[in-house]
Protein backbone atom coordinates (compact mmCIF):
# COMPACT_ATOMS: atom_id res chain seq x y z
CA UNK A 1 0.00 0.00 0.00
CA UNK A 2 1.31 3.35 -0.84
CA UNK A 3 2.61 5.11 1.73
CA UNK A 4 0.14 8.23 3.31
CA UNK A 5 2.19 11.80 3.86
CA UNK A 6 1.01 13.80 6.40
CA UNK A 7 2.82 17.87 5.97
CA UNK A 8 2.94 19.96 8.66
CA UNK A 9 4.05 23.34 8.39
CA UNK A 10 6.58 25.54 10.50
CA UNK A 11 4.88 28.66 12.66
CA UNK A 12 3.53 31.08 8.88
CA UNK A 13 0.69 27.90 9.29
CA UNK A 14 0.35 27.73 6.02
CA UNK A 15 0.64 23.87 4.55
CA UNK A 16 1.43 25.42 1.17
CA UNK A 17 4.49 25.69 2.96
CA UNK A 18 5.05 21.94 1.67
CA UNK A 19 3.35 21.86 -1.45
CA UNK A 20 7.26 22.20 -3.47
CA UNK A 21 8.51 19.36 -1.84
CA UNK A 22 4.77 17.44 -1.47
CA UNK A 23 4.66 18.02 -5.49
CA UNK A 24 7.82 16.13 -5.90
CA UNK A 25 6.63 12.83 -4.52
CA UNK A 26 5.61 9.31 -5.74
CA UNK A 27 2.26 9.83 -8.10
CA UNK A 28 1.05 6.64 -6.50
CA UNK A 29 1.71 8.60 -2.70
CA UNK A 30 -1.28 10.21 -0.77
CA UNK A 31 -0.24 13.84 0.10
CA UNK A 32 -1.64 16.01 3.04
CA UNK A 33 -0.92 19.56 3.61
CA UNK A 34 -2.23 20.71 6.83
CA UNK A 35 -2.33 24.31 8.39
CA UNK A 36 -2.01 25.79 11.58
CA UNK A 37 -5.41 28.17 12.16
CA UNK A 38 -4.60 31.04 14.07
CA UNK A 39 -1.02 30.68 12.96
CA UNK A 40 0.62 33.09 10.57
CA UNK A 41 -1.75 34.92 8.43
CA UNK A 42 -4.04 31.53 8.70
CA UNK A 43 -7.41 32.28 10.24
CA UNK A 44 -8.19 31.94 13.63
CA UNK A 45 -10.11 28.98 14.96
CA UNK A 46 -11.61 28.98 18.42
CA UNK A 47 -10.71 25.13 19.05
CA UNK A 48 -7.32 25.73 18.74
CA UNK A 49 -5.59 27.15 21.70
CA UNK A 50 -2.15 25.79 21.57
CA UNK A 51 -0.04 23.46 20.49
CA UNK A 52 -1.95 19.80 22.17
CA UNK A 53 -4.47 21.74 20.13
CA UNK A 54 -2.44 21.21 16.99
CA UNK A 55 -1.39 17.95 18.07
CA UNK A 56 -4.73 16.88 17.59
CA UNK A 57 -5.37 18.09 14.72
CA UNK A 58 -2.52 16.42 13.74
CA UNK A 59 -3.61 13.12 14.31
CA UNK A 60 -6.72 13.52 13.10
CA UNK A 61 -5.11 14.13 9.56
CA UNK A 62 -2.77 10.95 9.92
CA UNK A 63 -5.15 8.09 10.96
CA UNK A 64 -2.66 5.09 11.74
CA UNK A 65 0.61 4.38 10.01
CA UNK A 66 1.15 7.75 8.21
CA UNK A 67 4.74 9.04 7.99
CA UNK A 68 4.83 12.53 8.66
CA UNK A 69 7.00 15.16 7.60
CA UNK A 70 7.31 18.37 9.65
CA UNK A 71 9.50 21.84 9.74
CA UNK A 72 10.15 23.87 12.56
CA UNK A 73 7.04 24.73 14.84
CA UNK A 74 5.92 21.85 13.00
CA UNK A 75 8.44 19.38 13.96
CA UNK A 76 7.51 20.22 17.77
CA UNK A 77 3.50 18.86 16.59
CA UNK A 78 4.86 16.15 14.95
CA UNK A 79 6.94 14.58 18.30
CA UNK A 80 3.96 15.51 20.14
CA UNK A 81 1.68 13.54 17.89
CA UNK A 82 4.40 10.29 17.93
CA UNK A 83 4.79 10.70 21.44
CA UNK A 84 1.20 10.99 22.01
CA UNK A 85 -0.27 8.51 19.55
CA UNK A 86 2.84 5.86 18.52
CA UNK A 87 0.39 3.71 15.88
CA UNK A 88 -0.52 6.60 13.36
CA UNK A 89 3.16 7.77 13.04
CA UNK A 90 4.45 4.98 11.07
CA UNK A 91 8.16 7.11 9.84
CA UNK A 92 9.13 10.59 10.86
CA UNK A 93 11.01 13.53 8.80
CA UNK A 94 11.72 16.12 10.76
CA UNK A 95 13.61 19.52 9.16
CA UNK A 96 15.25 22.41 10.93
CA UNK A 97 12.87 22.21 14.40
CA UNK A 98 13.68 21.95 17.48
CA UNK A 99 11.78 18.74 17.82
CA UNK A 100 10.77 19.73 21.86
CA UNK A 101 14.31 20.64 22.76
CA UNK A 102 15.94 23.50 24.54
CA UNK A 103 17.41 25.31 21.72
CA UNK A 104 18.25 28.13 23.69
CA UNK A 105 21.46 26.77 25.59
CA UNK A 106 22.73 25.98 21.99
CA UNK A 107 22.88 29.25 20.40
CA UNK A 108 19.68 29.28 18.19
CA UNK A 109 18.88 32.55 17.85
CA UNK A 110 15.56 34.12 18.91
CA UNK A 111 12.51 34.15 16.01
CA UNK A 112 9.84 35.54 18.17
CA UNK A 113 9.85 39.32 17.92
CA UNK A 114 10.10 39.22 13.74
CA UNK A 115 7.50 36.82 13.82
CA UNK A 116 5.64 39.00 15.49
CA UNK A 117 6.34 42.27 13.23
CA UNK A 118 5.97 39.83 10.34
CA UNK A 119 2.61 38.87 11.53
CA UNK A 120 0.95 40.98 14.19
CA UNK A 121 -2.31 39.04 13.71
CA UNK A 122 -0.75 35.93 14.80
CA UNK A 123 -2.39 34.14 17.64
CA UNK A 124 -0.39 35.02 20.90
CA UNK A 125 -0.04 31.03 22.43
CA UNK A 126 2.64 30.53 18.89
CA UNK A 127 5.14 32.35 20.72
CA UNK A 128 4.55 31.95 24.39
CA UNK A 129 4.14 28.69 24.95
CA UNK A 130 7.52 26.69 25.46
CA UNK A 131 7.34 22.98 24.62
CA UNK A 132 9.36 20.62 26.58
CA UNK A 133 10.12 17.13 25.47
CA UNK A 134 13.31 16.58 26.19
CA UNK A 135 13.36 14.42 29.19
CA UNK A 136 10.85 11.90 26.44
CA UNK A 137 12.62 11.45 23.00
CA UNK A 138 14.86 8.86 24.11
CA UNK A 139 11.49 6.55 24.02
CA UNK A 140 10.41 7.69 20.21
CA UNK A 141 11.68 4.97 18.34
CA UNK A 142 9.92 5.76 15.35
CA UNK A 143 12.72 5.51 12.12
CA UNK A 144 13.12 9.62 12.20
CA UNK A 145 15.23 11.64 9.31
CA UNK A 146 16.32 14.53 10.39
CA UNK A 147 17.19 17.47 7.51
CA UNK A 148 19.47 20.26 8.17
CA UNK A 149 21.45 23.27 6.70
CA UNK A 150 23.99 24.66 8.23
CA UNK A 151 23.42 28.33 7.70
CA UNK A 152 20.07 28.54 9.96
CA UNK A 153 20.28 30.65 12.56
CA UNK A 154 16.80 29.63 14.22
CA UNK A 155 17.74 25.86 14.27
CA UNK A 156 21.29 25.71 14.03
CA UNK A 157 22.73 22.66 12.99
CA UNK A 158 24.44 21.84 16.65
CA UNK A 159 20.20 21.15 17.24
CA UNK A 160 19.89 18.60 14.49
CA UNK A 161 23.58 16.99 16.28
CA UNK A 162 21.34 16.74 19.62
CA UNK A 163 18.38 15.24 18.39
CA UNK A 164 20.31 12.61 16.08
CA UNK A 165 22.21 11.89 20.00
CA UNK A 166 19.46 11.56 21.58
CA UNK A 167 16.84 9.99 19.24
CA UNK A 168 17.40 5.77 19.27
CA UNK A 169 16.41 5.56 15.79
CA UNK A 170 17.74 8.71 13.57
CA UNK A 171 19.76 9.43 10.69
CA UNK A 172 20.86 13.42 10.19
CA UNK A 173 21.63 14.43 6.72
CA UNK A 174 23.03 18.08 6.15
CA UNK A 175 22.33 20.79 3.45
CA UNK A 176 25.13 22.16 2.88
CA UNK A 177 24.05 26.10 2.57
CA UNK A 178 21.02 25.82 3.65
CA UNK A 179 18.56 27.91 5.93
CA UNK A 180 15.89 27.73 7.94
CA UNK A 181 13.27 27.37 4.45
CA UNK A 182 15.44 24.81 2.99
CA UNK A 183 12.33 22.67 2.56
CA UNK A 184 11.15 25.60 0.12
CA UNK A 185 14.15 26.64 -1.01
CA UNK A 186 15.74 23.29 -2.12
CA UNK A 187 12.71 21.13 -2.97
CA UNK A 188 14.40 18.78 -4.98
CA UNK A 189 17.22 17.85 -2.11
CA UNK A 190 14.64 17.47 0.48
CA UNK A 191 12.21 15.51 -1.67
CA UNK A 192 14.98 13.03 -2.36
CA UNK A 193 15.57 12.73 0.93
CA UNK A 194 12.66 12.59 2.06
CA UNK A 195 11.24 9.79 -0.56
CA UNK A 196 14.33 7.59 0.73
CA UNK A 197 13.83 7.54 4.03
CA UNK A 198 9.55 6.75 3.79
CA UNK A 199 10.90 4.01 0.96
């Protein structure tokens, strides 16, 4: 059975985020772009009030054994939903996130106030809340790709060393030159990538 790809955007909310890279996969594949509401310039939805909010949203998208591919903010949802719900998160790709870590002790550099100017609209839970799953991703043992350039300041690539250490199942593969859109801005690499690893 062809595999089912759940996207998840970064914090813009917007799953046409993906839609490069989602365009670039098997014909045979089933493709899902989801957004963030309240996220970005996305609209605001009353049921969504954070990010166990997104996680379930999340997982309603999936169903079981989905692989899921998620950047940034998204990449936080996406070890939430694994964590969370282990059957519907069949493979994981996760690109330039912090996955639940502490990025702040290893000199990522702070997104919030441009976010903000960039998108005063945004709801106010995307950059206040602080999600911690560090002391829990030694149990994901989902098969997890991690995708990383090394010239993103908001998920430097020390981030992607820590999560490849600390995830039992991971494999980190570097873009050389690459910043925190690589998924956007080098479609064809991360597609490759990406089709490999969910192969």
């Amino acid at each position: 059975m062809p595999p089912r790809v759940v996207f998840l955007p970064g914090a813009s909310g917007a799953g046409s985020f993906w839609a490069p890279v989602a365009e670039r996969m098997p014909e045979d594949w089933e493709t899902r772009l989801v957004s963030w509401p309240g996220a970005g310039s996305e609209a605001h939805d009353p049921a969504i009030a954070g990010y166990d909010d997104l996680v379930v949203r999340a997982a309603r998208a999936a169903g079981d054994g989905s692989d899921v591919v998620a950047q940034s903010m998204g990449g936080v949802v996406a070890v939430g939903l694994a964590l969370a719900h282990p059957r519907k998160v069949r493979r994981l790709v996760l690109v330039a996130t912090s996955g639940g870590l502490d990025v702040s002790a290893r000199g990522a550099a702070d997104w919030r106030e441009a976010y903000v100017s960039e998108f005063p609209d945004a709801a106010s839970w995307v950059t206040e809340q602080h999600i911690d799953y560090g002391p829990r991703l030694g149990k994901l043992t989902v098969p997890t790709c991690l995708i990383w350039g090394d010239a993103d300041p908001v998920s430097p690539l020390v981030v992607g060393h820590a999560l490849d250490d600390v995830l039992p199942r991971s494999s980190l593969h570097v873009v050389a030159g690459g910043t925190h859109a690589l998924a956007r801005e080098r479609p064809d690499e991360v597609a490759a990538l990406v089709v490999r690893h969910l192969s």
